[in-house]
N, C-alpha and C. Protein backbone atom coordinates (compact mmCIF):
# COMPACT_ATOMS: atom_id res chain seq x y z
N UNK A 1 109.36 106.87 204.69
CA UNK A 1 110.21 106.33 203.64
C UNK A 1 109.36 106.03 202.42
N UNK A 2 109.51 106.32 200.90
CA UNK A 2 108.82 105.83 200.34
C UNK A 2 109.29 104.98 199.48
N UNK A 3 108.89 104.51 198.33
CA UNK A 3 109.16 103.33 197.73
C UNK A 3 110.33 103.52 196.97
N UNK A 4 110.58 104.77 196.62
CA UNK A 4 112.24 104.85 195.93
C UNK A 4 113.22 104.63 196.62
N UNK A 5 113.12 105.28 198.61
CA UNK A 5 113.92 104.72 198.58
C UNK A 5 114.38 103.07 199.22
N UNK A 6 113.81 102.41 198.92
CA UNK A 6 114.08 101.12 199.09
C UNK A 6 114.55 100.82 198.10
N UNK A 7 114.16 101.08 196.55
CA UNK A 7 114.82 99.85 195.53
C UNK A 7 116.05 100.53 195.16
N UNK A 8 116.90 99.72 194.34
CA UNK A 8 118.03 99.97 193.73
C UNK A 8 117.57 99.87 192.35
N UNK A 9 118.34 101.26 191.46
CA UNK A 9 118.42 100.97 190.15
C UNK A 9 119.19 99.70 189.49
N UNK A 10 118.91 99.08 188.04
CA UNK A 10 119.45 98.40 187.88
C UNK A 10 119.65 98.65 186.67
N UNK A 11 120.91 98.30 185.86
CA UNK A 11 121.33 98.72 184.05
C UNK A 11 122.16 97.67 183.94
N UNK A 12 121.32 96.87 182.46
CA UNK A 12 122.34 95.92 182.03
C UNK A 12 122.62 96.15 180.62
N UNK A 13 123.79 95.79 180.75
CA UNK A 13 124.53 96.17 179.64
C UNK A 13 124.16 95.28 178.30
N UNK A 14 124.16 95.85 176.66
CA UNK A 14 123.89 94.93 175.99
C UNK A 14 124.51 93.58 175.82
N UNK A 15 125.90 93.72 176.01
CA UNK A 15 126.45 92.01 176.46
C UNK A 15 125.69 91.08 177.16
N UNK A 16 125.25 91.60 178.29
CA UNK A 16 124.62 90.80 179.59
C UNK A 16 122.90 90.38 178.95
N UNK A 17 122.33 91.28 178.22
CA UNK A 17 120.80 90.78 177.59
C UNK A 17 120.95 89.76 176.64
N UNK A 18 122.77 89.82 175.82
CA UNK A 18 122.43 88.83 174.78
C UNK A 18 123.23 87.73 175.53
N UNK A 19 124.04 87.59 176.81
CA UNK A 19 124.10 86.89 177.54
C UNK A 19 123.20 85.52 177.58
N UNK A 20 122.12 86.21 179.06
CA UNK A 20 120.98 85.88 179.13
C UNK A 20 120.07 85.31 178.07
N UNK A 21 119.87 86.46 176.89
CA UNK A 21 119.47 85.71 175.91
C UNK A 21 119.86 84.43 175.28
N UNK A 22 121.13 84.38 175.21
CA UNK A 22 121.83 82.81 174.67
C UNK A 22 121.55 81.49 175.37
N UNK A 23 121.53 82.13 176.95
CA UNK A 23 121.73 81.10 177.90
C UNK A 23 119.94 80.56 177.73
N UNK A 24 119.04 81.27 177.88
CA UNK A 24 117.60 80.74 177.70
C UNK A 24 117.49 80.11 176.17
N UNK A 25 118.06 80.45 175.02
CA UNK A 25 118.15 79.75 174.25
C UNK A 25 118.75 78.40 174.09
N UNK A 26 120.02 78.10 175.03
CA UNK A 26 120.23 76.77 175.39
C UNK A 26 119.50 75.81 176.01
N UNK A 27 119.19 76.47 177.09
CA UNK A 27 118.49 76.11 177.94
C UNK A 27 117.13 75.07 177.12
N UNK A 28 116.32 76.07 176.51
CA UNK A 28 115.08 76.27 175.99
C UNK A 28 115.64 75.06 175.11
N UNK A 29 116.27 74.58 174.28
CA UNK A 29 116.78 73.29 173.27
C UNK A 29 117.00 72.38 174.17
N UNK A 30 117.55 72.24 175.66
CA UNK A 30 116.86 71.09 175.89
C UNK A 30 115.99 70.97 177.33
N UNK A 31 114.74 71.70 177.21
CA UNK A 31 113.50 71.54 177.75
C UNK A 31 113.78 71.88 179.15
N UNK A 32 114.74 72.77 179.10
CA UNK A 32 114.97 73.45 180.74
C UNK A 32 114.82 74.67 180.56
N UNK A 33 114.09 75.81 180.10
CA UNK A 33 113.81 77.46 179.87
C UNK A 33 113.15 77.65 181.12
N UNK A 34 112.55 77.10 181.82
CA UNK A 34 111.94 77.48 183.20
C UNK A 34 113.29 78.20 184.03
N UNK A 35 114.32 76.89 184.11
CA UNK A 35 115.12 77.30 185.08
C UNK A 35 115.98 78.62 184.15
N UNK A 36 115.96 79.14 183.45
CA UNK A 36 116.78 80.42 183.22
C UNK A 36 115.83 81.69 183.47
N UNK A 37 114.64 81.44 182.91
CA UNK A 37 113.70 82.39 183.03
C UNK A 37 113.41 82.74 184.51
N UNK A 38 113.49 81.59 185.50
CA UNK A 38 113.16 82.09 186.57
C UNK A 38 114.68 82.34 187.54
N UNK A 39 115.39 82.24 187.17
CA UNK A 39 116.50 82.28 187.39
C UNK A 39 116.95 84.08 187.34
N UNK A 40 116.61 84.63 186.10
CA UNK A 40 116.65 85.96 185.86
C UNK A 40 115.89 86.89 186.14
N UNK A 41 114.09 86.32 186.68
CA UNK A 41 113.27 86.93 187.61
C UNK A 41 113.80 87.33 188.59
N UNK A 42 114.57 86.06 189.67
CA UNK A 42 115.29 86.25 191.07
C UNK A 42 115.93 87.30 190.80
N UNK A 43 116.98 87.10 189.73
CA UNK A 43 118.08 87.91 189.29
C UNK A 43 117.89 89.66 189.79
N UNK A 44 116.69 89.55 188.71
CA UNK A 44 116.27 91.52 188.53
C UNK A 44 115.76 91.68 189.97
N UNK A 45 114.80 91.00 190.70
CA UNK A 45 114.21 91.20 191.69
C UNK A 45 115.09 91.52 192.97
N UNK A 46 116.48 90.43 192.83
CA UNK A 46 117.16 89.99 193.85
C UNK A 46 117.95 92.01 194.03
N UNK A 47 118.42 91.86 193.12
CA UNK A 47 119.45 92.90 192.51
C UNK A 47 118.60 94.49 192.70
N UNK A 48 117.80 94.33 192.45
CA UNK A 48 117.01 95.95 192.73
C UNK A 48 116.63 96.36 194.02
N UNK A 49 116.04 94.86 195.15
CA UNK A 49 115.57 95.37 196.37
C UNK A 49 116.76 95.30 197.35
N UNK A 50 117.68 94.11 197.23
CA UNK A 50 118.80 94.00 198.32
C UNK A 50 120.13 93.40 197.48
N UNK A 51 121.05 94.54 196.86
CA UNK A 51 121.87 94.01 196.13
C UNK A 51 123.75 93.15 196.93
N UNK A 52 123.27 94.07 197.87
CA UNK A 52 124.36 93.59 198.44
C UNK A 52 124.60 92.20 199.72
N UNK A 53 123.46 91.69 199.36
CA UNK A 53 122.96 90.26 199.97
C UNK A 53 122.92 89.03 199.17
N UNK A 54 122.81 89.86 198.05
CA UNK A 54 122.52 88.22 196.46
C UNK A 54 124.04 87.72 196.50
N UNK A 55 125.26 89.12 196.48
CA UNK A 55 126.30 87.92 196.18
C UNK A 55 127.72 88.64 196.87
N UNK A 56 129.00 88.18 196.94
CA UNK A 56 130.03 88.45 197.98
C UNK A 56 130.67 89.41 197.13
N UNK A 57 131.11 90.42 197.90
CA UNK A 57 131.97 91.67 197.45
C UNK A 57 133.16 90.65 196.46
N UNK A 58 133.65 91.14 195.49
CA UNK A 58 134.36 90.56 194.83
C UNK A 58 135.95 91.59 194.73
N UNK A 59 136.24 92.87 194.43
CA UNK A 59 136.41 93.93 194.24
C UNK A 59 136.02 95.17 194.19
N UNK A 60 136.81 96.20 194.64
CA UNK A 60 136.28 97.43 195.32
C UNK A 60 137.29 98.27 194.12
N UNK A 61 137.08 99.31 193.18
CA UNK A 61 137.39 100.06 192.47
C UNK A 61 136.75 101.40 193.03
N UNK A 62 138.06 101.91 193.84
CA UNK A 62 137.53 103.49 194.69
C UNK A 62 137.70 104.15 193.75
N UNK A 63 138.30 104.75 192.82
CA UNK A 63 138.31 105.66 191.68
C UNK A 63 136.96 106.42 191.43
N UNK A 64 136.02 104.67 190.95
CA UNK A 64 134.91 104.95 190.75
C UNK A 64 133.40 104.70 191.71
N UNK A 65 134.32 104.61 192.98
CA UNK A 65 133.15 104.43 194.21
C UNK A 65 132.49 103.11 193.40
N UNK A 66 132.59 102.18 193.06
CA UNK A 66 132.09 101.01 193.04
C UNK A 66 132.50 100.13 193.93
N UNK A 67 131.84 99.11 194.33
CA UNK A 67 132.09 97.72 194.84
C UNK A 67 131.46 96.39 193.85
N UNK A 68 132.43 95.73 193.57
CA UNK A 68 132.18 94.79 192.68
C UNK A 68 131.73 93.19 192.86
N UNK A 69 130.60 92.55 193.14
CA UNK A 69 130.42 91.62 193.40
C UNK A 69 129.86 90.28 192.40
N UNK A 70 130.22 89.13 193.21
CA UNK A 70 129.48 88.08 192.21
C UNK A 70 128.65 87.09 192.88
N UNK A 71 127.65 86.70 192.11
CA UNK A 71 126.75 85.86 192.71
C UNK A 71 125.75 84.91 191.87
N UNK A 72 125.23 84.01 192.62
CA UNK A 72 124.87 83.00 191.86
C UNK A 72 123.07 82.87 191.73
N UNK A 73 122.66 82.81 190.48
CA UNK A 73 121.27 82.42 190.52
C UNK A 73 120.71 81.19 189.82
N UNK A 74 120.57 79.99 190.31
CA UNK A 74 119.84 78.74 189.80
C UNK A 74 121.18 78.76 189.29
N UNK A 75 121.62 78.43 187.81
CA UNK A 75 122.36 78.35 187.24
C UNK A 75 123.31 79.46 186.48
N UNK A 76 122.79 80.44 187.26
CA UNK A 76 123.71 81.68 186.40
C UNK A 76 124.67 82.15 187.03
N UNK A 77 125.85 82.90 186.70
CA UNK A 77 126.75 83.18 187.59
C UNK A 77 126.96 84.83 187.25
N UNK A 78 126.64 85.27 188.00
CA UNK A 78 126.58 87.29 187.44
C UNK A 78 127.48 87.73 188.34
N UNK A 79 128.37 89.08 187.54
CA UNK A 79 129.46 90.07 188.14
C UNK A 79 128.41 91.01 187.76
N UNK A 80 128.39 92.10 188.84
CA UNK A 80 128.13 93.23 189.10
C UNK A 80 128.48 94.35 190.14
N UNK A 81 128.31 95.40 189.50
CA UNK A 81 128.88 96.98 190.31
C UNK A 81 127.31 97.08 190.90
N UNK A 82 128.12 97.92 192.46
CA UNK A 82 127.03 99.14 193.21
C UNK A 82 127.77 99.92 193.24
N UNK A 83 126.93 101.11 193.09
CA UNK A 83 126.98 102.42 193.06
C UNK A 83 126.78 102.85 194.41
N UNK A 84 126.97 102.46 195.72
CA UNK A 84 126.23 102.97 196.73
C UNK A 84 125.46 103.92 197.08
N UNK A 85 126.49 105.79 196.59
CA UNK A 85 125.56 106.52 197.00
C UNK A 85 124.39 106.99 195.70
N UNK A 86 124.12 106.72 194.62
CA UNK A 86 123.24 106.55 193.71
C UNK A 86 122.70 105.94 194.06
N UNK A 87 122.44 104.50 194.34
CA UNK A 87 121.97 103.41 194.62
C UNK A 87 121.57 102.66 193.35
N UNK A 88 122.68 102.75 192.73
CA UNK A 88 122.68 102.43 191.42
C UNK A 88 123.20 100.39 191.03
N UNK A 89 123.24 99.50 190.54
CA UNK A 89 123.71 98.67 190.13
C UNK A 89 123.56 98.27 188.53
N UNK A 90 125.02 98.33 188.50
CA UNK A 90 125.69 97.65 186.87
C UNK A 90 126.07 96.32 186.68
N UNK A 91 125.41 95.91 185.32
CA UNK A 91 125.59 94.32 185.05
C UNK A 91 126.19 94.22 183.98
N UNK A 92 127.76 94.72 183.98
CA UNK A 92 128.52 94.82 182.62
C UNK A 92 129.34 93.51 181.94
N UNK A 93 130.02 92.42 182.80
CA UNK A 93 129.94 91.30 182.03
C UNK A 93 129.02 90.64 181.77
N UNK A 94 129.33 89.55 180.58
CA UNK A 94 128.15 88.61 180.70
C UNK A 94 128.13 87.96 181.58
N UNK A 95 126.77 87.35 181.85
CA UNK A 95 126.27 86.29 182.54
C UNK A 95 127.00 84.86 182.13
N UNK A 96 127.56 84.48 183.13
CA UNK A 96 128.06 82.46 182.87
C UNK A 96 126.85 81.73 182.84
N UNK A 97 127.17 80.51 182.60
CA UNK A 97 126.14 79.34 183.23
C UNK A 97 127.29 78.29 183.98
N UNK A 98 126.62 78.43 185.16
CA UNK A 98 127.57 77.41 185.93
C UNK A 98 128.10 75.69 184.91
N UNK A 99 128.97 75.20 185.08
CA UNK A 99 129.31 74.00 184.29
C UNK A 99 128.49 73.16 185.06
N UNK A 100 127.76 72.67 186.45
CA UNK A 100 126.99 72.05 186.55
C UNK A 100 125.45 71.73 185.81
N UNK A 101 124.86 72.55 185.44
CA UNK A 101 124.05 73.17 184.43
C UNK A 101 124.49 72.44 183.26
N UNK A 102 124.92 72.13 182.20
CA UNK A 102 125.11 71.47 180.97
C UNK A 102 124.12 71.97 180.17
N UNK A 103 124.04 73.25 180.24
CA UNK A 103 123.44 73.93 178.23
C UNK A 103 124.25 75.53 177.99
């Protein structure tokens, strides 16, 4: 087996970077940027090696062979597609910040 195939691709959409981006900018104003930054480490890491473990099937769109799930990191709340037989994953809404979180 080699190392491709273990990981999963991952593509995020420009919504989801300026997402992310906003949310570390909140964050970052009041002296919490750790927890987003590492929050979105898990995120990419979580999402490329075992995507279908980070978060619960949400919706299944057979049309396009997707399965649609959501899941939670530190304070973030992400929807995303697998591609199964690609082994592809899409991060086309934005990213939330949970309301426990307050930035």
């Amino acid at each position: 087996m080699s190392v491709d195939d273990i990981y999963f691709t991952v593509s995020y959409a420009q919504r989801v970077t300026d997402s992310l981006r906003a949310a570390g900018e909140r964050a970052k104003a009041l002296g919490r940027a750790g927890e987003v930054r590492d929050a979105t480490r898990l995120l990419w890491s979580w999402l490329r090696a075992d995507p279908e473990s980070f978060g619960e099937p949400y919706r299944i769109h057979k049309s396009f062979a997707l399965t649609e799930y959501i899941g939670f990191a530190g304070p973030l709340i992400v929807r995303y597609n697998i591609h199964h037989s690609t082994k592809h994953v899409f991060l086309l809404a934005p990213v939330r910040v949970a309301r426990w979180a307050r930035f």
